[in-house]
C-alpha atoms as a PDB file:
ATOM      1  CA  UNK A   1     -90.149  38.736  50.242  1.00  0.00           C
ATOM      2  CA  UNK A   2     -89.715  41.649  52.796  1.00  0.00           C
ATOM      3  CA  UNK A   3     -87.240  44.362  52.517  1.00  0.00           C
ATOM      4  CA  UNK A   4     -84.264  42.528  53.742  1.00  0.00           C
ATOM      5  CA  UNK A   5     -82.998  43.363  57.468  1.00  0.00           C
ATOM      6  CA  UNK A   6     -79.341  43.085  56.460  1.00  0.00           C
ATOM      7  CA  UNK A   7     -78.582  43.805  52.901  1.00  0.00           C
ATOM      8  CA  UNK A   8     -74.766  42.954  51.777  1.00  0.00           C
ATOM      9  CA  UNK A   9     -74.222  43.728  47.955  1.00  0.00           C
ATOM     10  CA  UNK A  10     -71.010  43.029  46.064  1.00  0.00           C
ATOM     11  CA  UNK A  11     -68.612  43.821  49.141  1.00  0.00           C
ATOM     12  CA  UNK A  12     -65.121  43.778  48.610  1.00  0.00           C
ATOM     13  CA  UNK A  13     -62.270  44.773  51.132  1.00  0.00           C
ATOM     14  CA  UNK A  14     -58.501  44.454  50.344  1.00  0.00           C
ATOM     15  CA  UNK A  15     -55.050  45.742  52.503  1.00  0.00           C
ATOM     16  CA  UNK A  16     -52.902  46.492  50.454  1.00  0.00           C
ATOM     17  CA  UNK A  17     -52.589  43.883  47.742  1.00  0.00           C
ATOM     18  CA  UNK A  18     -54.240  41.460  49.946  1.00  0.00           C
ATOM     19  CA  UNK A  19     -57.861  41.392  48.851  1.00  0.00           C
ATOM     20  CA  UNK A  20     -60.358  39.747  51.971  1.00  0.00           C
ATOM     21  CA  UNK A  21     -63.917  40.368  50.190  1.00  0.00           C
ATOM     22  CA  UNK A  22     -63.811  39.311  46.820  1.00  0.00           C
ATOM     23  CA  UNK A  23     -67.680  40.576  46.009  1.00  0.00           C
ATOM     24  CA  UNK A  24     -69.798  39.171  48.934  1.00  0.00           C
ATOM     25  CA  UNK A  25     -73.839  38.885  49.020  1.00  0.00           C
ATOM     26  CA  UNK A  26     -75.306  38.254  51.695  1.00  0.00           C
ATOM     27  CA  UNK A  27     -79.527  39.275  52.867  1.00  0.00           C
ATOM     28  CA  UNK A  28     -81.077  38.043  56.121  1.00  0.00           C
ATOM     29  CA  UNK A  29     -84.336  38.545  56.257  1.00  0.00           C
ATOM     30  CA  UNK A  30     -86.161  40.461  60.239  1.00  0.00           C
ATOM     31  CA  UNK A  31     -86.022  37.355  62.778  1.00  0.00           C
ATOM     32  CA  UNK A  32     -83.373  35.205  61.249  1.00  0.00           C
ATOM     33  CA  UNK A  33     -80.425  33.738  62.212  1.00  0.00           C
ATOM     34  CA  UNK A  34     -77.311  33.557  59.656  1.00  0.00           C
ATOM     35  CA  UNK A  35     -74.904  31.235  61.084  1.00  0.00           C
ATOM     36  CA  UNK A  36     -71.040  32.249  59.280  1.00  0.00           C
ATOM     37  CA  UNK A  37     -68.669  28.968  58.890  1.00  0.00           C
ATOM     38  CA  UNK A  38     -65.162  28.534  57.220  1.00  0.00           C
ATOM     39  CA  UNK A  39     -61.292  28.511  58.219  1.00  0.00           C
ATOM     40  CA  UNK A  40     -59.750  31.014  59.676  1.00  0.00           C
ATOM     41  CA  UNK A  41     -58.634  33.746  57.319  1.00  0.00           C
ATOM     42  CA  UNK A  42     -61.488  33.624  55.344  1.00  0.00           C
ATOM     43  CA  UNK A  43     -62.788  37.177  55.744  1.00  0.00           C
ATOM     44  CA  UNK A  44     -65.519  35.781  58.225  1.00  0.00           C
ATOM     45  CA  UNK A  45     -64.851  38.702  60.910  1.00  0.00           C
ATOM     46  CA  UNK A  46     -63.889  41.449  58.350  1.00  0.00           C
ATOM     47  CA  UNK A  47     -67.493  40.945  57.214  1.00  0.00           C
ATOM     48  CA  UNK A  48     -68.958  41.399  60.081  1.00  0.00           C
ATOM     49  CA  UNK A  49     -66.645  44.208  60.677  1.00  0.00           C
ATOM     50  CA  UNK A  50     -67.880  46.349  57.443  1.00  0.00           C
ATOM     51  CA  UNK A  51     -71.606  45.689  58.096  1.00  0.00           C
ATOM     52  CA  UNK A  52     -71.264  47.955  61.009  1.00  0.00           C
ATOM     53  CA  UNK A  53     -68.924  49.975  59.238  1.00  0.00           C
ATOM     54  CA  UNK A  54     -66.006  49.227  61.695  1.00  0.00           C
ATOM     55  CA  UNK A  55     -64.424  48.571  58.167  1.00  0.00           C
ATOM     56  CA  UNK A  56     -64.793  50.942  55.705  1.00  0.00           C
ATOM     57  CA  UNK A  57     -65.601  49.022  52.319  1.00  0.00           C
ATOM     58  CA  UNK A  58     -63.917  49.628  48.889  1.00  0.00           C
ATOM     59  CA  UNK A  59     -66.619  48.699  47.007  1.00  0.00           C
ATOM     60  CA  UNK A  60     -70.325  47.788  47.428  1.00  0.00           C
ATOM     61  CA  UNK A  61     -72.920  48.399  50.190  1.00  0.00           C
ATOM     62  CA  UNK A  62     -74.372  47.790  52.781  1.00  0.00           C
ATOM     63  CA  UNK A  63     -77.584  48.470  54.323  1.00  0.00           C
ATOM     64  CA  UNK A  64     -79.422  47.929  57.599  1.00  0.00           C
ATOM     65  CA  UNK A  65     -83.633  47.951  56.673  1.00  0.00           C
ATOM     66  CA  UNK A  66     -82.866  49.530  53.572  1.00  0.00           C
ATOM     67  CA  UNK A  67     -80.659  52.410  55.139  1.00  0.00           C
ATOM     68  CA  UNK A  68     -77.126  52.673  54.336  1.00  0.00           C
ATOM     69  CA  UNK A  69     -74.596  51.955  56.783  1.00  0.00           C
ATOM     70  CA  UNK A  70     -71.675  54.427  56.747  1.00  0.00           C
ATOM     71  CA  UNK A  71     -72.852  56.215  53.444  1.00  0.00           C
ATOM     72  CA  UNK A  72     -76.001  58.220  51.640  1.00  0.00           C
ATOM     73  CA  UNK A  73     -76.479  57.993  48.089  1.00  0.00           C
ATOM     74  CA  UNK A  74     -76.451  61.203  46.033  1.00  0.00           C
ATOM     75  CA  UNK A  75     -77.856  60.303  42.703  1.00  0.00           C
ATOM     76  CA  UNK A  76     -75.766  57.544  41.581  1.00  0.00           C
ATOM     77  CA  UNK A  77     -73.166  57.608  43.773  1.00  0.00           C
ATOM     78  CA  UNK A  78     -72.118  57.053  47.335  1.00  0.00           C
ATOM     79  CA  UNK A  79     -70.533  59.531  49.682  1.00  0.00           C
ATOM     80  CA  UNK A  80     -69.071  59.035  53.199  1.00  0.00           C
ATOM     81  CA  UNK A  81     -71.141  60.283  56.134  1.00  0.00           C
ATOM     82  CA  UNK A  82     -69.568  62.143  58.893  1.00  0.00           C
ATOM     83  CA  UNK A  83     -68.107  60.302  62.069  1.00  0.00           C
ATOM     84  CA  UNK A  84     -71.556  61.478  63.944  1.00  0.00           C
ATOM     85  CA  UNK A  85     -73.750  60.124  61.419  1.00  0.00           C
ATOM     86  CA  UNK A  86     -72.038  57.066  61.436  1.00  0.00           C
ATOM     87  CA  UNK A  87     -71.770  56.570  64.795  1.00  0.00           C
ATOM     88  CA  UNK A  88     -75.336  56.947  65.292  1.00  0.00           C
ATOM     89  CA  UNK A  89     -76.559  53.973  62.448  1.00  0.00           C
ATOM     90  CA  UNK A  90     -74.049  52.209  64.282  1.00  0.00           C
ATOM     91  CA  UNK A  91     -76.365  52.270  67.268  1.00  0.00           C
ATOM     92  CA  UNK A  92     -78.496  49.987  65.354  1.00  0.00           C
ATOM     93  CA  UNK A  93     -76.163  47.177  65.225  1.00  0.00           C
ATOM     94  CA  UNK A  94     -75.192  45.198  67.915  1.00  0.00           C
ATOM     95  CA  UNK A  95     -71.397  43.824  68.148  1.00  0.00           C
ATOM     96  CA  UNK A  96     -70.578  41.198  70.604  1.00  0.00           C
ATOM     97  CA  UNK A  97     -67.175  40.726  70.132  1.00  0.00           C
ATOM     98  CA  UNK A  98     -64.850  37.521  70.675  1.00  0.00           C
ATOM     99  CA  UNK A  99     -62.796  39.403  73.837  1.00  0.00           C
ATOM    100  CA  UNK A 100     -65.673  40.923  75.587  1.00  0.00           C
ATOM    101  CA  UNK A 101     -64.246  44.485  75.210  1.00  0.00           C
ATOM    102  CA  UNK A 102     -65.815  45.617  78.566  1.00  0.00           C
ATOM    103  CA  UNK A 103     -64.863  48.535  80.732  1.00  0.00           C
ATOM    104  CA  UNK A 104     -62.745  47.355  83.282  1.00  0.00           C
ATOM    105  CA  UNK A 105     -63.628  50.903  85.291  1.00  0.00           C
ATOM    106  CA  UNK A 106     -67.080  50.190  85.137  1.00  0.00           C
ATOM    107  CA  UNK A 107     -69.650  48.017  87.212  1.00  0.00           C
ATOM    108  CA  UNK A 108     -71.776  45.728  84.768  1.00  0.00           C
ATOM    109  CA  UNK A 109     -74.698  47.663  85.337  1.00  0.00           C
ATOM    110  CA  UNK A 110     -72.591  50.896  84.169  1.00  0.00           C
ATOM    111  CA  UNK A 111     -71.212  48.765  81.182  1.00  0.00           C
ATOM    112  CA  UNK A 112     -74.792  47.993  79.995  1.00  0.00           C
ATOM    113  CA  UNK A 113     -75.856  51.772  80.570  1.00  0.00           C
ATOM    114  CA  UNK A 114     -73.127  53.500  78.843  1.00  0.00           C
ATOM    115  CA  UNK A 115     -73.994  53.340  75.177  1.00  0.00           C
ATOM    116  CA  UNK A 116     -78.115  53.695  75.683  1.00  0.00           C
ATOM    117  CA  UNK A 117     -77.228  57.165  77.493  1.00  0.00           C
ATOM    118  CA  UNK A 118     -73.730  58.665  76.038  1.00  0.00           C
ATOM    119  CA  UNK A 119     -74.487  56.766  71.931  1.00  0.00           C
ATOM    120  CA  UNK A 120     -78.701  57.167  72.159  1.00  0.00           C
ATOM    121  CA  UNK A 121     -79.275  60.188  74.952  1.00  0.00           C
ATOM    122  CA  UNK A 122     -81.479  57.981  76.657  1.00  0.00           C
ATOM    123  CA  UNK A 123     -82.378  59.440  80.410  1.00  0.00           C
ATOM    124  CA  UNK A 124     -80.505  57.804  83.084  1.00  0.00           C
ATOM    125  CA  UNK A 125     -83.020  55.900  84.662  1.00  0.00           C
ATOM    126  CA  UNK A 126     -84.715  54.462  81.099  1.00  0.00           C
ATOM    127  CA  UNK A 127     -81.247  53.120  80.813  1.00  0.00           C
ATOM    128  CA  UNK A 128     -80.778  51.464  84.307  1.00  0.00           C
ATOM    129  CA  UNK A 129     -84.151  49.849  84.379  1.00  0.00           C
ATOM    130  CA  UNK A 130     -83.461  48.455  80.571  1.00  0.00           C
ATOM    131  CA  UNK A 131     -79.854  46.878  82.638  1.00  0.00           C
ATOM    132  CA  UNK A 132     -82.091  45.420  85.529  1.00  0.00           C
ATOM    133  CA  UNK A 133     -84.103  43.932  82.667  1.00  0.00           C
ATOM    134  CA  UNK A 134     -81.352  42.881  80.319  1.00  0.00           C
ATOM    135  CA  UNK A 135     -78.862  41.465  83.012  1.00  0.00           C
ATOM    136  CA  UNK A 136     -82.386  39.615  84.517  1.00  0.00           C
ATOM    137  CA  UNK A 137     -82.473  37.864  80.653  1.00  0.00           C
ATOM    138  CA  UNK A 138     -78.820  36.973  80.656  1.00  0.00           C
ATOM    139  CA  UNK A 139     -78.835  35.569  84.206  1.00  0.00           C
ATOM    140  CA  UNK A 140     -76.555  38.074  85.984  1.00  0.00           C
ATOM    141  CA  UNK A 141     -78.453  40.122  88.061  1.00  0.00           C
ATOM    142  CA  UNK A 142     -76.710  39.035  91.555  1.00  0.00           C
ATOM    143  CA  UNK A 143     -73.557  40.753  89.252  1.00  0.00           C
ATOM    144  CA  UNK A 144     -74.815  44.026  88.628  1.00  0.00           C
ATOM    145  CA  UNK A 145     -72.672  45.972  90.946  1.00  0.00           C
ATOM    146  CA  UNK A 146     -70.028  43.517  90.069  1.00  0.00           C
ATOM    147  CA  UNK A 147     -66.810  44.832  88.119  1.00  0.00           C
ATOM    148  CA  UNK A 148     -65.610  42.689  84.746  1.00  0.00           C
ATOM    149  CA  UNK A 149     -62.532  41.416  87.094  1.00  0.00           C
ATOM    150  CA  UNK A 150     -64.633  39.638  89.145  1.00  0.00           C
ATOM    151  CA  UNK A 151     -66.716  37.161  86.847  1.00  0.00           C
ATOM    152  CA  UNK A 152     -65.784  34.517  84.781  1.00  0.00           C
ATOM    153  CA  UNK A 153     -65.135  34.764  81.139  1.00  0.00           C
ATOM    154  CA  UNK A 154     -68.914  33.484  80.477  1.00  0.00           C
ATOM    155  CA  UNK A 155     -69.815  36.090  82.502  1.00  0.00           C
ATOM    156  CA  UNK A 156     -68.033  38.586  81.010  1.00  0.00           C
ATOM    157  CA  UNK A 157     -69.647  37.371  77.563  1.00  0.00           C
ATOM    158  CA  UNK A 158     -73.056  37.530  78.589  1.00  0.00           C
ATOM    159  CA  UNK A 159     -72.527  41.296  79.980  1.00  0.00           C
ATOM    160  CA  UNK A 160     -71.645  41.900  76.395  1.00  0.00           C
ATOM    161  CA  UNK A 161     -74.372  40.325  75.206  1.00  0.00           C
ATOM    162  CA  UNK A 162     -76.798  42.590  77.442  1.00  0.00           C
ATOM    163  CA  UNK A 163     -74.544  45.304  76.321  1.00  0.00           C
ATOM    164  CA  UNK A 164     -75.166  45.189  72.778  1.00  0.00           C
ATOM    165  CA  UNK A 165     -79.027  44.476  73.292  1.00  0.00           C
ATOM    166  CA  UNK A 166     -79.388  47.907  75.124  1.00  0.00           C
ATOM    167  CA  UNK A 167     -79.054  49.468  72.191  1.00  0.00           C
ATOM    168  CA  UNK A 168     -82.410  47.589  70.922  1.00  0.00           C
ATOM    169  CA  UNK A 169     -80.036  47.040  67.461  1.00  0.00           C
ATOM    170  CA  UNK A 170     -81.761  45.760  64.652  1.00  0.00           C
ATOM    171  CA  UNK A 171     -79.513  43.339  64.003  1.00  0.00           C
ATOM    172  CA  UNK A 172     -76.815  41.915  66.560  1.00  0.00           C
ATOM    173  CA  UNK A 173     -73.673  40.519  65.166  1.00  0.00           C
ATOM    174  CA  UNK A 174     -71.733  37.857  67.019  1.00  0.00           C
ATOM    175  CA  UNK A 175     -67.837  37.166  65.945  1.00  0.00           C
ATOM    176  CA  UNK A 176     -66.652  34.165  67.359  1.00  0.00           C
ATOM    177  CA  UNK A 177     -67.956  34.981  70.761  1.00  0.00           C
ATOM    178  CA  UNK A 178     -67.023  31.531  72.638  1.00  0.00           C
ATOM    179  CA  UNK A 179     -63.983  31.040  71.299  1.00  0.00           C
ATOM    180  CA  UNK A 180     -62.165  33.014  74.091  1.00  0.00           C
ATOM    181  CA  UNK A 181     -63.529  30.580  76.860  1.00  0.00           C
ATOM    182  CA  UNK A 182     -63.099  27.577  78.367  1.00  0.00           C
ATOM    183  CA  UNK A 183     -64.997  24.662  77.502  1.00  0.00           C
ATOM    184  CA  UNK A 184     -67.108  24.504  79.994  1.00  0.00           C
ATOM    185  CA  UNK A 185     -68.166  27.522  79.907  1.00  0.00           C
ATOM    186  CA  UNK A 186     -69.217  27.550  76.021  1.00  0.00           C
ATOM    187  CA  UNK A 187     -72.902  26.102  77.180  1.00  0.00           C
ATOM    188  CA  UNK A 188     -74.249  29.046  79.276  1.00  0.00           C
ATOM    189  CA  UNK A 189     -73.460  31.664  76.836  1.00  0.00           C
ATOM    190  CA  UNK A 190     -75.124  29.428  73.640  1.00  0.00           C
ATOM    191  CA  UNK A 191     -78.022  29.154  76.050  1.00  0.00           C
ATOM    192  CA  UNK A 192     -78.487  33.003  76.038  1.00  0.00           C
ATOM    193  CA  UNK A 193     -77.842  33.221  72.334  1.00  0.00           C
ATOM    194  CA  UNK A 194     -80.597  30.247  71.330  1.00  0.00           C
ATOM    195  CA  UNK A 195     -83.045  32.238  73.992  1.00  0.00           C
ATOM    196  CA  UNK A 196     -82.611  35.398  71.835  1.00  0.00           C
ATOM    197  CA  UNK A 197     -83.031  33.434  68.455  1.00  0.00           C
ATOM    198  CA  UNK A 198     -86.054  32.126  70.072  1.00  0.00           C
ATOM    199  CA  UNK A 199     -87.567  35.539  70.756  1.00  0.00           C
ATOM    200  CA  UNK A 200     -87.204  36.787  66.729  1.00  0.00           C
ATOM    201  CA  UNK A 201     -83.401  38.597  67.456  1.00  0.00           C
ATOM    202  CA  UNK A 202     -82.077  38.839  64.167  1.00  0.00           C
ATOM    203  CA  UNK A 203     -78.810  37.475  64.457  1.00  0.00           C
ATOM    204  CA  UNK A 204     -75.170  36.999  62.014  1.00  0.00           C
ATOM    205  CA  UNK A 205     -72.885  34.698  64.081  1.00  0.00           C
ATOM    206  CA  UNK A 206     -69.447  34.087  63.128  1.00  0.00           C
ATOM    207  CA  UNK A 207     -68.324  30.761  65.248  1.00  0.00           C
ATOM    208  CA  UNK A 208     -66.944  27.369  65.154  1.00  0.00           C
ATOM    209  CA  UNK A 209     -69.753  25.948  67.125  1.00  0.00           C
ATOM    210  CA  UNK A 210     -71.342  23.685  63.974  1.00  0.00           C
ATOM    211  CA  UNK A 211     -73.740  21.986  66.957  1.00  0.00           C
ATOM    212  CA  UNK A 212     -75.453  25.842  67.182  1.00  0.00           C
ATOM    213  CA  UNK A 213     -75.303  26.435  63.771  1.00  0.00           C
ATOM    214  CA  UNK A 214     -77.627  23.167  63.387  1.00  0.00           C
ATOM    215  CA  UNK A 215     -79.499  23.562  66.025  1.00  0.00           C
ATOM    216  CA  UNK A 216     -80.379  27.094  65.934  1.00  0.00           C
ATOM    217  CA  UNK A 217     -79.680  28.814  62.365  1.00  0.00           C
ATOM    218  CA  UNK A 218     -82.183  29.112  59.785  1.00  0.00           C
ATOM    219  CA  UNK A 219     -78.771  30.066  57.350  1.00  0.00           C
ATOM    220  CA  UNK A 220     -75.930  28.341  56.919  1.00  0.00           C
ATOM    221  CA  UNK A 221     -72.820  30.559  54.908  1.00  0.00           C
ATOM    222  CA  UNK A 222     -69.767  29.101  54.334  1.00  0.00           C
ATOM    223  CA  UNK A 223     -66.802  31.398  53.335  1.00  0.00           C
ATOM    224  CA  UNK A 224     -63.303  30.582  52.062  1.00  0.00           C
ATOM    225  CA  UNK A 225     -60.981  32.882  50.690  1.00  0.00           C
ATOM    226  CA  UNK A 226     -63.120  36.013  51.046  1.00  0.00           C
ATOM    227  CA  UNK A 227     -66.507  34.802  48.988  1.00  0.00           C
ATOM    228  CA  UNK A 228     -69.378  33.022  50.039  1.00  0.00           C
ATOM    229  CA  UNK A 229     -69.322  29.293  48.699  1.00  0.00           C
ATOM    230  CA  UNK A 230     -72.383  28.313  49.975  1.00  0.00           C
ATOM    231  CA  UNK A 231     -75.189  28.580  51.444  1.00  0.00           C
ATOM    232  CA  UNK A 232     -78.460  27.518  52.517  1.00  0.00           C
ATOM    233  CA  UNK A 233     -80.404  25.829  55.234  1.00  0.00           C
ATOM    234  CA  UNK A 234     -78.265  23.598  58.194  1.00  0.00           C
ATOM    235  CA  UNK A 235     -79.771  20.596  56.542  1.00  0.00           C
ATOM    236  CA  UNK A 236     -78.385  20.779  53.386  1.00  0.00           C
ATOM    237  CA  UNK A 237     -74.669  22.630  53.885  1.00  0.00           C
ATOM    238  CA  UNK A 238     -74.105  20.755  56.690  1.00  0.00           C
ATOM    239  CA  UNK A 239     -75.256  17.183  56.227  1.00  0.00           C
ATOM    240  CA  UNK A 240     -75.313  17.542  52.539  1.00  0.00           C
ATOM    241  CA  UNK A 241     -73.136  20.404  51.362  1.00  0.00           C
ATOM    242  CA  UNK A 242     -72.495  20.607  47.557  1.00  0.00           C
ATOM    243  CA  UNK A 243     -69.292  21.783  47.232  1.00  0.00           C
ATOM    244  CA  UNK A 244     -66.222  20.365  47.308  1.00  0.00           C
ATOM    245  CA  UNK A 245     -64.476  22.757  49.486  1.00  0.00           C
ATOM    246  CA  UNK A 246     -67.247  22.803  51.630  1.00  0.00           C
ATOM    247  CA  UNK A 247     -66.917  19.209  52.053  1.00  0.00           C
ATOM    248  CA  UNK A 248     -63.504  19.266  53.388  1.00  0.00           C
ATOM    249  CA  UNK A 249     -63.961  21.790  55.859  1.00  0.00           C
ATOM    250  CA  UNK A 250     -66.433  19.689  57.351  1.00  0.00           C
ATOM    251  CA  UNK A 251     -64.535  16.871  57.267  1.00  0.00           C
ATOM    252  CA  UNK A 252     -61.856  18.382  59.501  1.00  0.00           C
ATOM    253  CA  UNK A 253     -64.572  20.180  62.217  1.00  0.00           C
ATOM    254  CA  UNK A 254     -67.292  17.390  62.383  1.00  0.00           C
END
């Protein structure tokens, strides 16, 4: 087995005496899509939050193609990196997040060129043509001059998908990112997400959507109460999960 892409190793993350990550693992391997299921308040987002270090962990690791994220190791131990450091690592995660988070200020093209040229120092016009390209994938180039205010909340998602691809991450993590829209609008940004599965993107997706997860994940996690319960391929969580808790979720979503 290759060196995993994402590499999550006895994670845990508490507030206070609340404790959210109770020792997660989790690997996903270059071109795979991890699929993340369970109720709400099961530490679903938080994990995707201290993968790219948005969340600082209180104990394990994390790694990104066998590079810490957020930390180097000095013989056996691990110390923080500075806010610089971290920030660039960061760059090679992707984070579509469940309210867009767009800059209202900025045109879409200028919200896909931002990060490329202020995060990566990319020249200007790398970064624009790398837009034109990314907003062509996504379907929005008749937005480009557009501002957020002006599209739909699809729209506005699958900006922030090309967003997060103009980084070229290694990894792009999605956390719930249809939940904010309405119904009909849940289609055209799945179609953009199965496109990039299609294409080897390797992908952690936090949703609700069990029809993707079927369709489109090679893993299947499902979390309660900050640990992994299980796991495996569609198949045989979804149609034929082994656990008891994992039964009941299902019961209430299918």
């Amino acid at each position: 087995m290759s060196t995993p892409m994402v590499d999550v190793r006895g994670v845990h993350k508490s507030y206070g005496p609340l404790e959210v990550l109770r020792g997660v693992d989790l690997q996903v391997q270059p071109g795979e899509v991890t699929v993340i299921i369970g109720p709400s308040g099961s530490g679903k987002s938080t994990l995707l939050r201290s993968i790219n270090h948005l969340e600082k962990i209180d104990r394990g690791y994390v790694a990104i193609d066998g590079e810490f994220v957020g930390y180097r190791r000095s013989g056996d131990r691990l110390y923080e990196l500075r806010e610089r450091e971290i920030l660039r690592r960061r760059t090679q995660i992707g984070f579509v997040f469940q309210n867009f988070n767009l800059f209202p200020h900025l045109t879409v093209r200028e919200n896909v060129t931002e990060a490329p040229i202020s995060a990566q120092g990319r020249p200007r016009g790398q970064a624009e043509a790398l837009a034109t390209e990314l907003l062509a994938q996504v379907g929005l180039s008749d937005k480009a001059e557009a501002y957020p205010r002006q599209l739909s909340g699809g729209q506005r998602q699958r900006v922030a998908i090309a967003r997060a691809l103009a980084l070229r991450p290694k990894v792009v993590l999605f956390d719930e990112p249809t939940s904010a829209l309405d119904p009909e609008l849940v289609g055209e940004v799945l179609e953009v997400m199965k496109a990039l599965a299609r294409n080897g993107t390797t992908m952690i997706v936090v949703t609700h959507e069990i029809g993707f997860a079927r369709e489109v994940a090679d893993t299947v996690v499902f979390m309660d109460a900050g640990q992994i319960v299980e796991h495996g391929p569609p198949r045989q969580v979804l149609d034929r999960p082994r656990h008891d808790r994992t039964r009941a979720f299902l019961s209430k979503v299918l």
